[in-house]
N, C-alpha and C. Protein backbone atom coordinates (compact mmCIF):
# COMPACT_ATOMS: atom_id res chain seq x y z
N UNK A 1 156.02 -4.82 -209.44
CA UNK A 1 157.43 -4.62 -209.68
C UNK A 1 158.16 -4.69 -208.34
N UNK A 2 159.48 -5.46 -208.20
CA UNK A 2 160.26 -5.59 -206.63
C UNK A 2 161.50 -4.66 -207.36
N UNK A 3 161.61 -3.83 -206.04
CA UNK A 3 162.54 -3.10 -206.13
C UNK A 3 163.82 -3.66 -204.65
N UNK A 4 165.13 -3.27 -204.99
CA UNK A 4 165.70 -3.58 -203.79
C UNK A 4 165.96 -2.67 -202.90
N UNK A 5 166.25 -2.73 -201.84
CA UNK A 5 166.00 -1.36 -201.04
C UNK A 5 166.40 -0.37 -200.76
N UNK A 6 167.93 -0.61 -201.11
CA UNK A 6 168.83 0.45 -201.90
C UNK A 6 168.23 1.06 -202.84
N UNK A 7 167.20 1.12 -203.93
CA UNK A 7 166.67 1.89 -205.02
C UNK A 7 165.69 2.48 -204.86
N UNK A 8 165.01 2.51 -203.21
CA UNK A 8 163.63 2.96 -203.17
C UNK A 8 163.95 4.71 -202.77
N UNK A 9 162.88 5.07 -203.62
CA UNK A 9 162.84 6.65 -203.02
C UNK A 9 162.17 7.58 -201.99
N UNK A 10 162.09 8.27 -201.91
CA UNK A 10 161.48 8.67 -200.57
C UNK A 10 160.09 8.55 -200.10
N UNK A 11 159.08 8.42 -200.89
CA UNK A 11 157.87 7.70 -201.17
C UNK A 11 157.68 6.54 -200.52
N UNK A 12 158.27 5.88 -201.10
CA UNK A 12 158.54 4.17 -201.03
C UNK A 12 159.08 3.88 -199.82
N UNK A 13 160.11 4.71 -199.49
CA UNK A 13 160.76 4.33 -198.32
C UNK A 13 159.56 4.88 -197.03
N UNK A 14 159.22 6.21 -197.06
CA UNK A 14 158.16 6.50 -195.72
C UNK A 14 157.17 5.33 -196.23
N UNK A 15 156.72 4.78 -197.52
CA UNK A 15 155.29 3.69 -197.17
C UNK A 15 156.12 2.49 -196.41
N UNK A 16 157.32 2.05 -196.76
CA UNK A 16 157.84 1.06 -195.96
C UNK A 16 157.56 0.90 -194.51
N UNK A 17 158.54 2.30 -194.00
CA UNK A 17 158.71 2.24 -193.00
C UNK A 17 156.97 2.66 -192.12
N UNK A 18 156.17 3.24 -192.78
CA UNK A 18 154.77 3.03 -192.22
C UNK A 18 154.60 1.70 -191.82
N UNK A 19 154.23 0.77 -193.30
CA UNK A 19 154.05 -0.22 -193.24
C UNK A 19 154.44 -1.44 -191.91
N UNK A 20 155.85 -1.52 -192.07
CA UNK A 20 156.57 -1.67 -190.74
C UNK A 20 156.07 -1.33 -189.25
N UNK A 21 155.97 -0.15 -189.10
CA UNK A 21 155.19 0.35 -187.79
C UNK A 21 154.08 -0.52 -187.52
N UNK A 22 152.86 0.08 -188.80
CA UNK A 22 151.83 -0.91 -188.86
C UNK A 22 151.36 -2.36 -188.62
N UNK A 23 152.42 -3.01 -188.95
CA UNK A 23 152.39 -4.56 -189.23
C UNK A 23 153.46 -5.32 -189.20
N UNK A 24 154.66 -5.46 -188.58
CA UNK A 24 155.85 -5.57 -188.58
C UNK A 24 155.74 -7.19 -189.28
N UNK A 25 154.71 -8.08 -188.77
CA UNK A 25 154.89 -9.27 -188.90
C UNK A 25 154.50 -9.34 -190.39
N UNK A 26 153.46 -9.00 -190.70
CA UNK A 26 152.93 -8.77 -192.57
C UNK A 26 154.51 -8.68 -193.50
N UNK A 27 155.27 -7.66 -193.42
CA UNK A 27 156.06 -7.39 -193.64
C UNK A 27 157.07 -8.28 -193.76
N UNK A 28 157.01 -8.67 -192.61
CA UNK A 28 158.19 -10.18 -192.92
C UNK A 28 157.81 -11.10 -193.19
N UNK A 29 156.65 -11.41 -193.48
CA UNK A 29 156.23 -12.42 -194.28
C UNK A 29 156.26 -11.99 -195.64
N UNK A 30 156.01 -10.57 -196.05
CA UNK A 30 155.87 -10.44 -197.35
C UNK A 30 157.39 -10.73 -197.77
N UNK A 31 158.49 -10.19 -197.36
CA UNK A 31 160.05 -9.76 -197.36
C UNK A 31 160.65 -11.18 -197.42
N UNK A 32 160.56 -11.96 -196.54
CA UNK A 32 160.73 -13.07 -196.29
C UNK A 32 160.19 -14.38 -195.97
N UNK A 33 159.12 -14.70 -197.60
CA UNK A 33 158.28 -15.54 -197.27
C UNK A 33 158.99 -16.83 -196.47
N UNK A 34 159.97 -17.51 -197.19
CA UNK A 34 160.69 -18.48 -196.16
C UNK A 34 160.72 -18.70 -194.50
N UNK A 35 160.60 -17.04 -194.34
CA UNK A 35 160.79 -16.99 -192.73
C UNK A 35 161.70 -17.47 -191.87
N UNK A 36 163.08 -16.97 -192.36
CA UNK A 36 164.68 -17.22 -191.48
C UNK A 36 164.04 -16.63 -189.86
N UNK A 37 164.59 -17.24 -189.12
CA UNK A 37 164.55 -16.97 -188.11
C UNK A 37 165.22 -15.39 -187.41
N UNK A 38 164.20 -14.79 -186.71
CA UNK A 38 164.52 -13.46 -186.65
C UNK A 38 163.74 -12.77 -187.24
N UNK A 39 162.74 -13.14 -188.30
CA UNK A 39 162.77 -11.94 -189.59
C UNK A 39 162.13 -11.04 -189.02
N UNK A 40 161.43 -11.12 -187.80
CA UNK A 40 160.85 -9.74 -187.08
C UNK A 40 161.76 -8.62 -187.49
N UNK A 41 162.62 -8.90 -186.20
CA UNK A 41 163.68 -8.16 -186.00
C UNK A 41 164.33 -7.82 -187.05
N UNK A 42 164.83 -8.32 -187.78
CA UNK A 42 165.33 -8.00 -189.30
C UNK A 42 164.85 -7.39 -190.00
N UNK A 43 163.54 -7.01 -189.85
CA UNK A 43 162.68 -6.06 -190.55
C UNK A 43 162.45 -4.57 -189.86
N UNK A 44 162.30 -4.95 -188.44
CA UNK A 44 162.45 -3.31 -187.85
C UNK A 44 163.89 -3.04 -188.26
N UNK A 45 164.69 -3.31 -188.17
CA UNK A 45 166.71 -3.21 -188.40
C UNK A 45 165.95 -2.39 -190.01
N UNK A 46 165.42 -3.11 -190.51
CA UNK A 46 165.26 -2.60 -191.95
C UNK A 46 164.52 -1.36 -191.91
N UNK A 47 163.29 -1.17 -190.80
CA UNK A 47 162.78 -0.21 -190.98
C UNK A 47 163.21 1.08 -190.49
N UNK A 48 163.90 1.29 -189.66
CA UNK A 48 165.49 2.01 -188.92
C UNK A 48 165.97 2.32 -189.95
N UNK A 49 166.94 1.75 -190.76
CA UNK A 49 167.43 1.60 -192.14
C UNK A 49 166.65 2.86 -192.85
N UNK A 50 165.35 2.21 -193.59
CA UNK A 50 164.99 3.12 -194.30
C UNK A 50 164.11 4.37 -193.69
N UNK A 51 163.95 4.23 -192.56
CA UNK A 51 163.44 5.82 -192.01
C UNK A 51 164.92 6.69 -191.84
N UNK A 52 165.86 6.59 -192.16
CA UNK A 52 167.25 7.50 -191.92
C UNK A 52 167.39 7.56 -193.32
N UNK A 53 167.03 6.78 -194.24
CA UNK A 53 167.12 7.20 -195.49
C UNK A 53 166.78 7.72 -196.40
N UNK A 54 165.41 7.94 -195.53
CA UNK A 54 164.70 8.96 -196.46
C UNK A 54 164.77 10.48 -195.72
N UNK A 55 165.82 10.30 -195.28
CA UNK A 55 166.04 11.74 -194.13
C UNK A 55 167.33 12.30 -195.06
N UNK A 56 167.92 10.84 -195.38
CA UNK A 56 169.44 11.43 -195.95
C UNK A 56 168.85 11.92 -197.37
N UNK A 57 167.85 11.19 -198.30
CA UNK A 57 167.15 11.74 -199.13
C UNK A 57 166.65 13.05 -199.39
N UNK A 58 165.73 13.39 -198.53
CA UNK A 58 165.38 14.71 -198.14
C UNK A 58 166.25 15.84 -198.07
N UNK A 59 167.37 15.78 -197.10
CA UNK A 59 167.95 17.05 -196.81
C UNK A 59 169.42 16.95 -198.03
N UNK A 60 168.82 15.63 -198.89
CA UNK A 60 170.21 15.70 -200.19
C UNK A 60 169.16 16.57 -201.45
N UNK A 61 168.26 16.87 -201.17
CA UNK A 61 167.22 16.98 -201.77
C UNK A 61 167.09 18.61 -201.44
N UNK A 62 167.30 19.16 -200.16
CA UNK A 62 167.53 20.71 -200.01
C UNK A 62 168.69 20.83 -199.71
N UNK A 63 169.11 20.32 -200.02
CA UNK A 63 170.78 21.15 -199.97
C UNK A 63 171.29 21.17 -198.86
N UNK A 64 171.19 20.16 -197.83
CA UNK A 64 171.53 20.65 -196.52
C UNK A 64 172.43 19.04 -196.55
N UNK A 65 174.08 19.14 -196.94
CA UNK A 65 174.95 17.93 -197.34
C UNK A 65 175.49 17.40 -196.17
N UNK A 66 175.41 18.56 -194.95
CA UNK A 66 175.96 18.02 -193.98
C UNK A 66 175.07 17.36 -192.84
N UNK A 67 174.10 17.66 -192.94
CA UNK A 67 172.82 16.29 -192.45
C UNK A 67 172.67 15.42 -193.01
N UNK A 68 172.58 15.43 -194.26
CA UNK A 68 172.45 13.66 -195.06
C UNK A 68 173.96 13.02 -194.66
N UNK A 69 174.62 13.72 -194.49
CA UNK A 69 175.80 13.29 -194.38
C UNK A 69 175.99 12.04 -193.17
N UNK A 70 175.68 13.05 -192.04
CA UNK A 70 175.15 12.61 -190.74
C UNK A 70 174.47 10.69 -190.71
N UNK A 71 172.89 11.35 -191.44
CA UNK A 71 172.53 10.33 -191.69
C UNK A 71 172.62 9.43 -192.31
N UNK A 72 173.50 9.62 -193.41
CA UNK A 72 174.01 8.02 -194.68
C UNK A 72 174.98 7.45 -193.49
N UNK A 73 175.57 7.99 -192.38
CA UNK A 73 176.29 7.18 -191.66
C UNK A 73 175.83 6.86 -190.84
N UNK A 74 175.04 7.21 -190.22
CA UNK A 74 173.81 5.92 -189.56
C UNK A 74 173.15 4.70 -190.48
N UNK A 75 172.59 5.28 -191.44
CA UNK A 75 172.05 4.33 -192.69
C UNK A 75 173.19 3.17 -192.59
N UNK A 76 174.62 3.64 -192.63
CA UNK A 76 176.04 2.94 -193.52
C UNK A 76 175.99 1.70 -192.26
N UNK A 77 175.44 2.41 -190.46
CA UNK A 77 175.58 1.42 -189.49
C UNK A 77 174.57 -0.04 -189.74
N UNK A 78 173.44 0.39 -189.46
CA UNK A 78 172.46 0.20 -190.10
C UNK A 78 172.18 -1.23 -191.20
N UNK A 79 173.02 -0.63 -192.18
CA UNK A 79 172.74 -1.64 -193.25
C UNK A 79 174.10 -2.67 -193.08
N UNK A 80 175.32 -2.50 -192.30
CA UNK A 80 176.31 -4.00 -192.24
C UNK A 80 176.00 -4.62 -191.32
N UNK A 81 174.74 -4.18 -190.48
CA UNK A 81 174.02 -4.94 -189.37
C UNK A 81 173.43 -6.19 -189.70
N UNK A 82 172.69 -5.59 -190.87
CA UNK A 82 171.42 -6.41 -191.18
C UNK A 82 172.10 -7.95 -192.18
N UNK A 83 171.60 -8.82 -192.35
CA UNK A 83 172.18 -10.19 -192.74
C UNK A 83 172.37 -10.32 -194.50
N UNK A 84 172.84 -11.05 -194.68
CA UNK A 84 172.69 -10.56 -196.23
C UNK A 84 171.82 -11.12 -196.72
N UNK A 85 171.04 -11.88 -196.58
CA UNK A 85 170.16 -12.13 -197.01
C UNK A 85 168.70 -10.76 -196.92
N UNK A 86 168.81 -9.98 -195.91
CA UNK A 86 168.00 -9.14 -195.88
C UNK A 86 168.66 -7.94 -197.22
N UNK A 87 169.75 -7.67 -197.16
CA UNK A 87 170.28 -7.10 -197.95
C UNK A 87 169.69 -7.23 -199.39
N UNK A 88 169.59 -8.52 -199.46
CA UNK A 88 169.17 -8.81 -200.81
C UNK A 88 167.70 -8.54 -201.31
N UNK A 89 166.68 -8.48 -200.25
CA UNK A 89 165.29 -8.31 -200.40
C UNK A 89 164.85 -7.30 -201.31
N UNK A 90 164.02 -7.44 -201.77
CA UNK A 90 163.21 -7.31 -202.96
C UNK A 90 161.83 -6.48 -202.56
N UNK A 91 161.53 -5.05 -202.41
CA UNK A 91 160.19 -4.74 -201.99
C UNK A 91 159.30 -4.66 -203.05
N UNK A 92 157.71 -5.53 -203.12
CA UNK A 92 157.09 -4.51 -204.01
C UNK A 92 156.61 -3.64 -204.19
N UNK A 93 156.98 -2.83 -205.23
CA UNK A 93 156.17 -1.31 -204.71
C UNK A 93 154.97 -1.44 -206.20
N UNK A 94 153.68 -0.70 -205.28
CA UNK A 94 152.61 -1.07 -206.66
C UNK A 94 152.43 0.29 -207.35
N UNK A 95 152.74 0.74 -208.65
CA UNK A 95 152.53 1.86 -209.33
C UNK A 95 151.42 2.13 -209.40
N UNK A 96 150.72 3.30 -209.15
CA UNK A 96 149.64 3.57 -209.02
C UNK A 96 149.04 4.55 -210.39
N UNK A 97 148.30 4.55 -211.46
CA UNK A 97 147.64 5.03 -212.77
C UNK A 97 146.97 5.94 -212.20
């Protein structure tokens, strides 16, 4: 199942942004099989992205509105950075039985 990256939850988003750490190049090949030029970089931008978002997740998650707050506006920097075509990407995430 591809999810877009706006819909991933906090799960999804720390395996991302692991993933990322791990293998930056895997990643943009998976993200962007085509391979636009950049997609390195476009993928850490992404992984930045979703490590602040699962922060704004979290502390929307304990009640603490004025840190997510914080962070959806880093996230908000963040994501008009990135190209739209990254915007549009599709992660898969594999459900696990």
């Amino acid at each position: 199942m591809n999810t877009e990256l706006g819909q991933l939850g906090e799960e999804e988003l720390e395996h991302l942004v692991s993933s990322i750490e791990d293998d930056p190049d895997s990643v943009a090949c998976l993200l962007f099989p085509e391979s636009p030029d950049g997609s390195r970089s476009v993928v850490q931008q992404i992984g930045q992205w979703a490590a602040n978002r699962k922060l704004v997740l979290e502390n929307t998650a304990n009640g603490n509105d004025h840190i997510a707050s914080v962070f959806d506006k880093v996230c908000y920097r963040f994501w008009q950075r990135l190209p739209s075509y990254a915007k549009r990407a599709k992660v898969p995430i594999i459900i696990e039985k």
